[in-house]
PDB file of N, CA and C in Angstrom:
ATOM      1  N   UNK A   1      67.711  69.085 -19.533  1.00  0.00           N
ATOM      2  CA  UNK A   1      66.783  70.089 -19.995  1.00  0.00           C
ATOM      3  C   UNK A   1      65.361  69.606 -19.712  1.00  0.00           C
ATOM      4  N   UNK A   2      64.699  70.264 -19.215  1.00  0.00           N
ATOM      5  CA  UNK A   2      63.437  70.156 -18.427  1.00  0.00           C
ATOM      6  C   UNK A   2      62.564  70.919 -19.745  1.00  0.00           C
ATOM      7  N   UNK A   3      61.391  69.388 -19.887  1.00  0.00           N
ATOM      8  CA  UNK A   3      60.508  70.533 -21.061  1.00  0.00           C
ATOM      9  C   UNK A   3      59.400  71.407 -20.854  1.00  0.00           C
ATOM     10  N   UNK A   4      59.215  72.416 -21.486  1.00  0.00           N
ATOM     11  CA  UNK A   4      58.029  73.218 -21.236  1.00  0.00           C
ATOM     12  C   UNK A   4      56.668  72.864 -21.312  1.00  0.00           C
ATOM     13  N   UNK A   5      56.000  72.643 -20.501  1.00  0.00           N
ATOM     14  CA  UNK A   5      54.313  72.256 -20.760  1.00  0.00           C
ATOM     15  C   UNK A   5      53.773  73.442 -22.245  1.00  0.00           C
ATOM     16  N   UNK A   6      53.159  72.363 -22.617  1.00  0.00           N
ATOM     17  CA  UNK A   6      52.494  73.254 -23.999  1.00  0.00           C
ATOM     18  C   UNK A   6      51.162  74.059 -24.104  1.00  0.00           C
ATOM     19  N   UNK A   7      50.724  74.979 -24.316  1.00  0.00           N
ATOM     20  CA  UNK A   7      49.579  75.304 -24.301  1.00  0.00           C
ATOM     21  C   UNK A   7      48.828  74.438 -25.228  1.00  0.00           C
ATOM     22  N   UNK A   8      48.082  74.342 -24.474  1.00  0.00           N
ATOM     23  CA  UNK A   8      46.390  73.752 -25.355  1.00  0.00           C
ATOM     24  C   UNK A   8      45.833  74.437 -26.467  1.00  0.00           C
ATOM     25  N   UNK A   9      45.642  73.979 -27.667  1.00  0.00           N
ATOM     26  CA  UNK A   9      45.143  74.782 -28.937  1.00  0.00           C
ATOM     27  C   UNK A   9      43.656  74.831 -28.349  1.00  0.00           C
ATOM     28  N   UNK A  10      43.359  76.419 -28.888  1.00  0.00           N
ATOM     29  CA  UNK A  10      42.103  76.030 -28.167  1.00  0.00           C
ATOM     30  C   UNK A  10      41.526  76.803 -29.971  1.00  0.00           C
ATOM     31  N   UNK A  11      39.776  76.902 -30.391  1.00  0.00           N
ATOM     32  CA  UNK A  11      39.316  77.681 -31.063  1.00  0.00           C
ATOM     33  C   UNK A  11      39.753  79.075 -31.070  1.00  0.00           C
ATOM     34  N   UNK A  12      39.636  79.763 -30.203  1.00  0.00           N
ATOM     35  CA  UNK A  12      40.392  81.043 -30.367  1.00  0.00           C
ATOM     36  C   UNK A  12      41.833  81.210 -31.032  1.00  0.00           C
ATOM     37  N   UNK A  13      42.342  80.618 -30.131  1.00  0.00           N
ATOM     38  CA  UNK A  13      43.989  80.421 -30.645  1.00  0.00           C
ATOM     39  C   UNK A  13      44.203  80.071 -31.842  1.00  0.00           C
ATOM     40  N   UNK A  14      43.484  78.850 -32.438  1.00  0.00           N
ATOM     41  CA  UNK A  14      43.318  78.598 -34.057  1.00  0.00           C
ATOM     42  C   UNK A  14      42.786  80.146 -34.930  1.00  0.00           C
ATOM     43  N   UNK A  15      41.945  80.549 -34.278  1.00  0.00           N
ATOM     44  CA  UNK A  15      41.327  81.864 -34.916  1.00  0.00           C
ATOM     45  C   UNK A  15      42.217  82.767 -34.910  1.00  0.00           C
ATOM     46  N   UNK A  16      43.314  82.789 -34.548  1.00  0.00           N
ATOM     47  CA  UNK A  16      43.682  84.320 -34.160  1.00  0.00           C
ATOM     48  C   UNK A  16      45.610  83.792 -35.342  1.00  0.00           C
ATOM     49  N   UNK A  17      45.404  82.520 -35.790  1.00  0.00           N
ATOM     50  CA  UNK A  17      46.801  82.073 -36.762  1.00  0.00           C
ATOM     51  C   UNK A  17      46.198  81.995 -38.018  1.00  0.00           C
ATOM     52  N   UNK A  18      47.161  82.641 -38.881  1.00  0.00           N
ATOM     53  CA  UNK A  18      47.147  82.357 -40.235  1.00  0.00           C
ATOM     54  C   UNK A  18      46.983  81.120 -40.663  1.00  0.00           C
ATOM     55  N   UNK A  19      46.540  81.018 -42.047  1.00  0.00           N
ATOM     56  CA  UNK A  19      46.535  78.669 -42.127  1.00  0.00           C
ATOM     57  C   UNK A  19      47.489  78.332 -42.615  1.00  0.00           C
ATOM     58  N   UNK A  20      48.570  79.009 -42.846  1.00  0.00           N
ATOM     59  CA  UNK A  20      49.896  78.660 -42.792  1.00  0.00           C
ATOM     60  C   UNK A  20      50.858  78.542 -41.377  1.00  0.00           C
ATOM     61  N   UNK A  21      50.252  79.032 -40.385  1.00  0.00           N
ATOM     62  CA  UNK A  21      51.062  79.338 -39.244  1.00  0.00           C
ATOM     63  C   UNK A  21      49.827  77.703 -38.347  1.00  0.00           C
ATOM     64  N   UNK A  22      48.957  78.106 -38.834  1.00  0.00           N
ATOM     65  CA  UNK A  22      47.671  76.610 -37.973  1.00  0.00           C
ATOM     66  C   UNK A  22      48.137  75.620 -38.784  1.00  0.00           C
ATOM     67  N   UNK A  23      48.217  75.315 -40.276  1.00  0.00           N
ATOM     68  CA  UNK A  23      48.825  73.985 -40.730  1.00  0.00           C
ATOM     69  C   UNK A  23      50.191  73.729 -39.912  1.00  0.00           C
ATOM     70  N   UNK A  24      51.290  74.698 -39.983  1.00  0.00           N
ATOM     71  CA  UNK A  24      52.658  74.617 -39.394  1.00  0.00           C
ATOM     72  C   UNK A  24      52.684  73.604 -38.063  1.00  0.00           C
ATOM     73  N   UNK A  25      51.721  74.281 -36.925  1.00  0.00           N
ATOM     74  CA  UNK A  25      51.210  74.017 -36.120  1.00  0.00           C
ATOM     75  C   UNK A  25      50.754  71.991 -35.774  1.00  0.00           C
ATOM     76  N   UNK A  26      49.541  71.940 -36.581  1.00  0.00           N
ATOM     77  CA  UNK A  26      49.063  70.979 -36.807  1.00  0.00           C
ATOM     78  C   UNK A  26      49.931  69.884 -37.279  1.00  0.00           C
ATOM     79  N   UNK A  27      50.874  69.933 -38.033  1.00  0.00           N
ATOM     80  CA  UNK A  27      52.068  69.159 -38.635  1.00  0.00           C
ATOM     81  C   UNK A  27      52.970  68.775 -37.235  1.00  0.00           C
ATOM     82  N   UNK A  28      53.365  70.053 -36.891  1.00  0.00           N
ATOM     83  CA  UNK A  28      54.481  69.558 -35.548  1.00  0.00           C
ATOM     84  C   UNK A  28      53.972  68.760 -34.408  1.00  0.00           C
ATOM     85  N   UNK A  29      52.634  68.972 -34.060  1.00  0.00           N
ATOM     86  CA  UNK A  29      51.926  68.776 -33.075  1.00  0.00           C
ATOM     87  C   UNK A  29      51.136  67.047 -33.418  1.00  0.00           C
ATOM     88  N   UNK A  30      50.602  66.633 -34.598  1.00  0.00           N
ATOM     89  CA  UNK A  30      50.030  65.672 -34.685  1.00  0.00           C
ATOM     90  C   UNK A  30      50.354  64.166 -34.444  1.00  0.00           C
ATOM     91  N   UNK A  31      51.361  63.984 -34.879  1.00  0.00           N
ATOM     92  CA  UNK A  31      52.068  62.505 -34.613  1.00  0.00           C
ATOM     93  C   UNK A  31      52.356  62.356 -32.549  1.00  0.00           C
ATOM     94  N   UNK A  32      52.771  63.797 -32.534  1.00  0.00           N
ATOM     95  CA  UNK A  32      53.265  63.013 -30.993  1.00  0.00           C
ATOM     96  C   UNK A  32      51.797  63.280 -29.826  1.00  0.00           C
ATOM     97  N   UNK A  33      51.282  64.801 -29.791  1.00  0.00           N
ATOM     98  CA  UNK A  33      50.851  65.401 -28.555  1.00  0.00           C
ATOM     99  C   UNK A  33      49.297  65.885 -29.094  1.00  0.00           C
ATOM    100  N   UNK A  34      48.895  65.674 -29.778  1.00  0.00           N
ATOM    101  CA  UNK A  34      47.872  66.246 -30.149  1.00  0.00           C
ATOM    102  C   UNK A  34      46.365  65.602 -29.036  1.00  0.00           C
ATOM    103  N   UNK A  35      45.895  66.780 -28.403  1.00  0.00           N
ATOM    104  CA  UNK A  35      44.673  66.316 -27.382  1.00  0.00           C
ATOM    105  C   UNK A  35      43.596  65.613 -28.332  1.00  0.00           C
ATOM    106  N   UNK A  36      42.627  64.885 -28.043  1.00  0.00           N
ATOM    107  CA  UNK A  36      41.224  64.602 -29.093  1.00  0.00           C
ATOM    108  C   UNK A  36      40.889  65.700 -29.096  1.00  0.00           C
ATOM    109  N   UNK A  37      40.590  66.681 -27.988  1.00  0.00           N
ATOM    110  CA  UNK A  37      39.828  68.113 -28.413  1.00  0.00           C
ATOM    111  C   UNK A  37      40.856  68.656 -29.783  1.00  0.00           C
ATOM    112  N   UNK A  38      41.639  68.738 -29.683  1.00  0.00           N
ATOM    113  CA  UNK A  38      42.722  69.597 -30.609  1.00  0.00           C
ATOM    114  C   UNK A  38      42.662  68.709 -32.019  1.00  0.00           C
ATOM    115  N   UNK A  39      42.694  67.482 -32.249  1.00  0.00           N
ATOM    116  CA  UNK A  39      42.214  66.739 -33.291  1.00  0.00           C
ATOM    117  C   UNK A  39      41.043  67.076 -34.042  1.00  0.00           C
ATOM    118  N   UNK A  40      39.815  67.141 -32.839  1.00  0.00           N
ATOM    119  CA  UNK A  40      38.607  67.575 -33.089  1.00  0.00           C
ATOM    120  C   UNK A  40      38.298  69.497 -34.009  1.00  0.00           C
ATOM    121  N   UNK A  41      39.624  69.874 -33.053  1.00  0.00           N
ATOM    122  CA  UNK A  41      39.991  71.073 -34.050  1.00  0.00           C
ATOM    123  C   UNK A  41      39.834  71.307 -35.096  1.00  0.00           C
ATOM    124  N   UNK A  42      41.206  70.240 -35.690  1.00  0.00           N
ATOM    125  CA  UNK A  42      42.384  69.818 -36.432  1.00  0.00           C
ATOM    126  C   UNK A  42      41.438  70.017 -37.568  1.00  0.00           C
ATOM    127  N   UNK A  43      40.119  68.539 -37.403  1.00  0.00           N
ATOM    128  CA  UNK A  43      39.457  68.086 -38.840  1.00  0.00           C
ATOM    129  C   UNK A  43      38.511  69.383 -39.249  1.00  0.00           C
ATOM    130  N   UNK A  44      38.161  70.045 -38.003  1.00  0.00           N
ATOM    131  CA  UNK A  44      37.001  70.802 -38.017  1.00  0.00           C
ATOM    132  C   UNK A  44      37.418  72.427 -39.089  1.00  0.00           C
ATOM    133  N   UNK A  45      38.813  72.820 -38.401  1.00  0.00           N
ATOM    134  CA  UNK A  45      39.603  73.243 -39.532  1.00  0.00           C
ATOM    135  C   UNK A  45      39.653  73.435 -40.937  1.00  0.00           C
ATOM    136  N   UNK A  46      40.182  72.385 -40.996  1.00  0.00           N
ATOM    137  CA  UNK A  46      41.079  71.482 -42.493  1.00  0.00           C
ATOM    138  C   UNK A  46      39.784  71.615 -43.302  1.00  0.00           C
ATOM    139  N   UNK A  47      38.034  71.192 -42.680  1.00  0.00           N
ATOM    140  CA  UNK A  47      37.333  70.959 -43.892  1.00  0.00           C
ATOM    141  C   UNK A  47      36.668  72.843 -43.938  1.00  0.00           C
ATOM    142  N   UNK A  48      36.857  73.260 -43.334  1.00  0.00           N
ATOM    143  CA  UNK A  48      36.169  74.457 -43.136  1.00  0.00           C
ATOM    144  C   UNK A  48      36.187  75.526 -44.433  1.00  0.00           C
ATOM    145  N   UNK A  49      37.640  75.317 -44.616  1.00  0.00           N
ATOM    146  CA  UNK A  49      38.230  76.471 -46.179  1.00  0.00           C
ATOM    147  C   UNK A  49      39.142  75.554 -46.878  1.00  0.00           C
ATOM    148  N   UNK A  50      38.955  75.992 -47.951  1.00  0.00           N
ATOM    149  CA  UNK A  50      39.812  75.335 -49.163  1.00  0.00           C
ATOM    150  C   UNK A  50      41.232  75.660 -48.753  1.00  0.00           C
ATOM    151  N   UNK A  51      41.474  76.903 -48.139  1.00  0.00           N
ATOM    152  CA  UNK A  51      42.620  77.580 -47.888  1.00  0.00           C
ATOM    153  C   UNK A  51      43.269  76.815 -47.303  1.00  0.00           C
ATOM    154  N   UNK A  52      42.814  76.054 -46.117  1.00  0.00           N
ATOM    155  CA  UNK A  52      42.822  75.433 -45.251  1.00  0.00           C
ATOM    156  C   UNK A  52      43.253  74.100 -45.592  1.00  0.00           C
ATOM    157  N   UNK A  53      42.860  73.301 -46.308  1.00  0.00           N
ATOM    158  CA  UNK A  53      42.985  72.590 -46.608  1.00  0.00           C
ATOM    159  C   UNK A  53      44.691  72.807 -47.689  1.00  0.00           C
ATOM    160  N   UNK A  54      44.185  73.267 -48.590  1.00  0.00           N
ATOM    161  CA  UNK A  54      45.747  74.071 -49.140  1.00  0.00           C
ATOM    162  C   UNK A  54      47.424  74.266 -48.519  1.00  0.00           C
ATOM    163  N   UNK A  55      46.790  75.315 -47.329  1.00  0.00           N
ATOM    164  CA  UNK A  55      47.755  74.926 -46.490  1.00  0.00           C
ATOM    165  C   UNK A  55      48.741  74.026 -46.363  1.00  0.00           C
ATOM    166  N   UNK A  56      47.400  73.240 -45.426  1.00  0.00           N
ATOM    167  CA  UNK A  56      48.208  71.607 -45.189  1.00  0.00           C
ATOM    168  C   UNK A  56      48.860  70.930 -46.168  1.00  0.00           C
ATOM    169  N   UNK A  57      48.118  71.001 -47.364  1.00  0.00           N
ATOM    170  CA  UNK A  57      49.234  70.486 -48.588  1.00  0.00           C
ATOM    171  C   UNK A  57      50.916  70.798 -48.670  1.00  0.00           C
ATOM    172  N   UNK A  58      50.688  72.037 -48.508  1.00  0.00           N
ATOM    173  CA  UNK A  58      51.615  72.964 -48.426  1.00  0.00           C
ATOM    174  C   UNK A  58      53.360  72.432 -47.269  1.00  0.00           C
ATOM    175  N   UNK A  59      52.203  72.805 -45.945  1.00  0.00           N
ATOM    176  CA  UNK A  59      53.273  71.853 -44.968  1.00  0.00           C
ATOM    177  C   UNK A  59      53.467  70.767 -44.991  1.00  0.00           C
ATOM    178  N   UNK A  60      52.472  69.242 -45.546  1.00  0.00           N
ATOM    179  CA  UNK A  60      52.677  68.443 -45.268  1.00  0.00           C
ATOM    180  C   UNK A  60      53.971  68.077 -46.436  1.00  0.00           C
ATOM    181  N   UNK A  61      54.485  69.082 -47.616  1.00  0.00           N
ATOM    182  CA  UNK A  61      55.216  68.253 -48.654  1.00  0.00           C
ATOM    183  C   UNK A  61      56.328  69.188 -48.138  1.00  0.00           C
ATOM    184  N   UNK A  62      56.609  70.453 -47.230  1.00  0.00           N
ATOM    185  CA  UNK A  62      57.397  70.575 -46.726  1.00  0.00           C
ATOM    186  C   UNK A  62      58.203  69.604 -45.529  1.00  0.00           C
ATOM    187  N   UNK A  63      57.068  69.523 -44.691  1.00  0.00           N
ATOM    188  CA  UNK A  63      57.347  68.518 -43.834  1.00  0.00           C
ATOM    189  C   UNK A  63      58.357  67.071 -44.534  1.00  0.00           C
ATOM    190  N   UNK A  64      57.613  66.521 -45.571  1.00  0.00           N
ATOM    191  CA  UNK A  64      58.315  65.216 -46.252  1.00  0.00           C
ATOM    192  C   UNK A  64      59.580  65.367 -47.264  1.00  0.00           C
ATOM    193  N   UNK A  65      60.166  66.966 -47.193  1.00  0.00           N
ATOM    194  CA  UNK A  65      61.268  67.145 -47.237  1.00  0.00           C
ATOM    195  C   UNK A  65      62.654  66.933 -46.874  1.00  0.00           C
ATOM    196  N   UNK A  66      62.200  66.670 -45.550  1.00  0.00           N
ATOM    197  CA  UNK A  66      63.342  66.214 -44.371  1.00  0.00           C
ATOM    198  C   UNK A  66      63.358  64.523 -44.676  1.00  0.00           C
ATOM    199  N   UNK A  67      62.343  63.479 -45.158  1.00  0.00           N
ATOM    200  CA  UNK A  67      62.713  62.511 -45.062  1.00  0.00           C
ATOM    201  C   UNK A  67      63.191  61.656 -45.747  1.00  0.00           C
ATOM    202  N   UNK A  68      64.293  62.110 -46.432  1.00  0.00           N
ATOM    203  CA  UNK A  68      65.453  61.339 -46.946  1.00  0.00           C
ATOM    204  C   UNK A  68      66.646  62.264 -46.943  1.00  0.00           C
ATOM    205  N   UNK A  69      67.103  62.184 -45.871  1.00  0.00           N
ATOM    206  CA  UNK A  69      68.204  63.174 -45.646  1.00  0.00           C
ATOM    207  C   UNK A  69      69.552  62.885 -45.737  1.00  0.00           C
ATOM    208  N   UNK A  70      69.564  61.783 -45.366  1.00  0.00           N
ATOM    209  CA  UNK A  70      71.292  60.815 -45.449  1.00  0.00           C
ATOM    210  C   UNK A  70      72.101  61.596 -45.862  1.00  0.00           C
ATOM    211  N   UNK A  71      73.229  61.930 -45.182  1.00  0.00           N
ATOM    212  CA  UNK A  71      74.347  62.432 -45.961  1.00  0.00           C
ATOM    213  C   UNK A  71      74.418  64.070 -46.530  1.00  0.00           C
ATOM    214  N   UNK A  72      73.707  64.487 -45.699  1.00  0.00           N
ATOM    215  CA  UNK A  72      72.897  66.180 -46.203  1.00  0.00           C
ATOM    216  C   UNK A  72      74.126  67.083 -44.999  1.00  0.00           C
ATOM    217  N   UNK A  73      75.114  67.082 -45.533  1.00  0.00           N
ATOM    218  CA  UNK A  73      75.759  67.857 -44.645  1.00  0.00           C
ATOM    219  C   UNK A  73      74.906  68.865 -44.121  1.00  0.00           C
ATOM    220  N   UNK A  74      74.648  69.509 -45.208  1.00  0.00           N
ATOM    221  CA  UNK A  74      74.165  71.173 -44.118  1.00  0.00           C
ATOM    222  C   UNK A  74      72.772  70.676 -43.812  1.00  0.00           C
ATOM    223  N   UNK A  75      71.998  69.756 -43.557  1.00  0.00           N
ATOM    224  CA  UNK A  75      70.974  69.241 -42.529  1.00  0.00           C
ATOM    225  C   UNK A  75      71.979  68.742 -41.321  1.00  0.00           C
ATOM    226  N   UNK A  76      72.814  67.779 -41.788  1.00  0.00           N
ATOM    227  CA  UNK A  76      73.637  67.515 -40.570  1.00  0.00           C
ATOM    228  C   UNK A  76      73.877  68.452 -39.483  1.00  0.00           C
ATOM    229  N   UNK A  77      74.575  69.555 -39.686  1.00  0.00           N
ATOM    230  CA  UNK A  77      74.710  70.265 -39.478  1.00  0.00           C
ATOM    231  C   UNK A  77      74.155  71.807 -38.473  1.00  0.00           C
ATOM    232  N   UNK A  78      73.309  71.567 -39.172  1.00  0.00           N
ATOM    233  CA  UNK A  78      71.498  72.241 -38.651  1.00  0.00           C
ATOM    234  C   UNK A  78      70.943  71.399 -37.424  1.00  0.00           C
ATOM    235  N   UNK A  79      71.323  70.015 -37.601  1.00  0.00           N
ATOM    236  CA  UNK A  79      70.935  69.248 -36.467  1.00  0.00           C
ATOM    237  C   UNK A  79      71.921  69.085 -35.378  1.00  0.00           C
ATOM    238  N   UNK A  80      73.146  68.847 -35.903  1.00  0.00           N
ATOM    239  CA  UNK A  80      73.980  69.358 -34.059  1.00  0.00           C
ATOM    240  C   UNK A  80      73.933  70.628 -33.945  1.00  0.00           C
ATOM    241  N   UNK A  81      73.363  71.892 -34.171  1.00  0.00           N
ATOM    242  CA  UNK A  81      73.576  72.801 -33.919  1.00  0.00           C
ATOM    243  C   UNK A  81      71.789  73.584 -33.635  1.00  0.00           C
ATOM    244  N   UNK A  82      70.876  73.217 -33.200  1.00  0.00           N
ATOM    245  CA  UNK A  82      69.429  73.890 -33.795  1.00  0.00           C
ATOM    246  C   UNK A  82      69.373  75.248 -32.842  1.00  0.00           C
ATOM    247  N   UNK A  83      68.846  76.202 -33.832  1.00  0.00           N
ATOM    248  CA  UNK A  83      68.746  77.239 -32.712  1.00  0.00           C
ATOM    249  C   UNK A  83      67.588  77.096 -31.977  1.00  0.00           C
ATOM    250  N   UNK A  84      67.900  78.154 -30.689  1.00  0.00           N
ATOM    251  CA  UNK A  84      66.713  78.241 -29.780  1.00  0.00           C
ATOM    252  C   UNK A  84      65.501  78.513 -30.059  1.00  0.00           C
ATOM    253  N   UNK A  85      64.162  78.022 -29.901  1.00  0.00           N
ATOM    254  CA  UNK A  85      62.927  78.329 -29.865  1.00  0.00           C
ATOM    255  C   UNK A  85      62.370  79.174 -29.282  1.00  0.00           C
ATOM    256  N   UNK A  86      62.087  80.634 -29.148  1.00  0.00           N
ATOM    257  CA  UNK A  86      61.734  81.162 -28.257  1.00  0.00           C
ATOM    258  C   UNK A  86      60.432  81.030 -28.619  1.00  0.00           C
ATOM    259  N   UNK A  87      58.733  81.344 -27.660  1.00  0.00           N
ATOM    260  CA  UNK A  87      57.780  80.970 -27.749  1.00  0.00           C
ATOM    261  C   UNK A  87      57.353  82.685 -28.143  1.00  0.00           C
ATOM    262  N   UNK A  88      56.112  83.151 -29.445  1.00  0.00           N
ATOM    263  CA  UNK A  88      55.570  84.637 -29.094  1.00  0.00           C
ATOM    264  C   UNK A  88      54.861  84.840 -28.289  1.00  0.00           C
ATOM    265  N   UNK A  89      54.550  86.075 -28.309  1.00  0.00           N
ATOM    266  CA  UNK A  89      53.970  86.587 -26.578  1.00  0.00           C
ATOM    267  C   UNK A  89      53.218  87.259 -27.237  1.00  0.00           C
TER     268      UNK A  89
END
């Protein structure tokens, strides 16, 4: 499986997502691929609205949900099996 090049977060693109859909975003994206411009985003973001900031709370204790999973059949489960990603248009 050959991976898809990612689009570049740009200001617009941040503008045009909810800060639940831009935290979502920011979470998946930060540890591995995140550009400095897109970092530069990231902080510029996060301090901009409380909302914003909120958000991220939001995903980041979703996010730390997954990490203690051991033995979680139906995570197991979810993981040999993940559905497809399709990208919106």
């Amino acid at each position: 499986m050959v991976a898809m090049p990612r689009r570049m977060l740009t200001a617009k693109r941040l503008g045009e997502m909810t800060a639940d859909e831009a935290a979502a975003y920011f979470i998946i994206h930060h540890e591995f691929d995140l550009t400095e411009a897109e970092r530069g985003l990231f902080t510029s973001w996060v301090r901009s609205d409380q909302s914003h900031a909120r958000a991220m709370d939001r995903a980041v204790a979703v996010w730390h949900c997954f990490d203690d999973t051991a033995g979680d059949e139906i995570l197991a489960k979810m993981r040999a099996h993940p559905r497809k990603v399709t990208a919106r248009r």
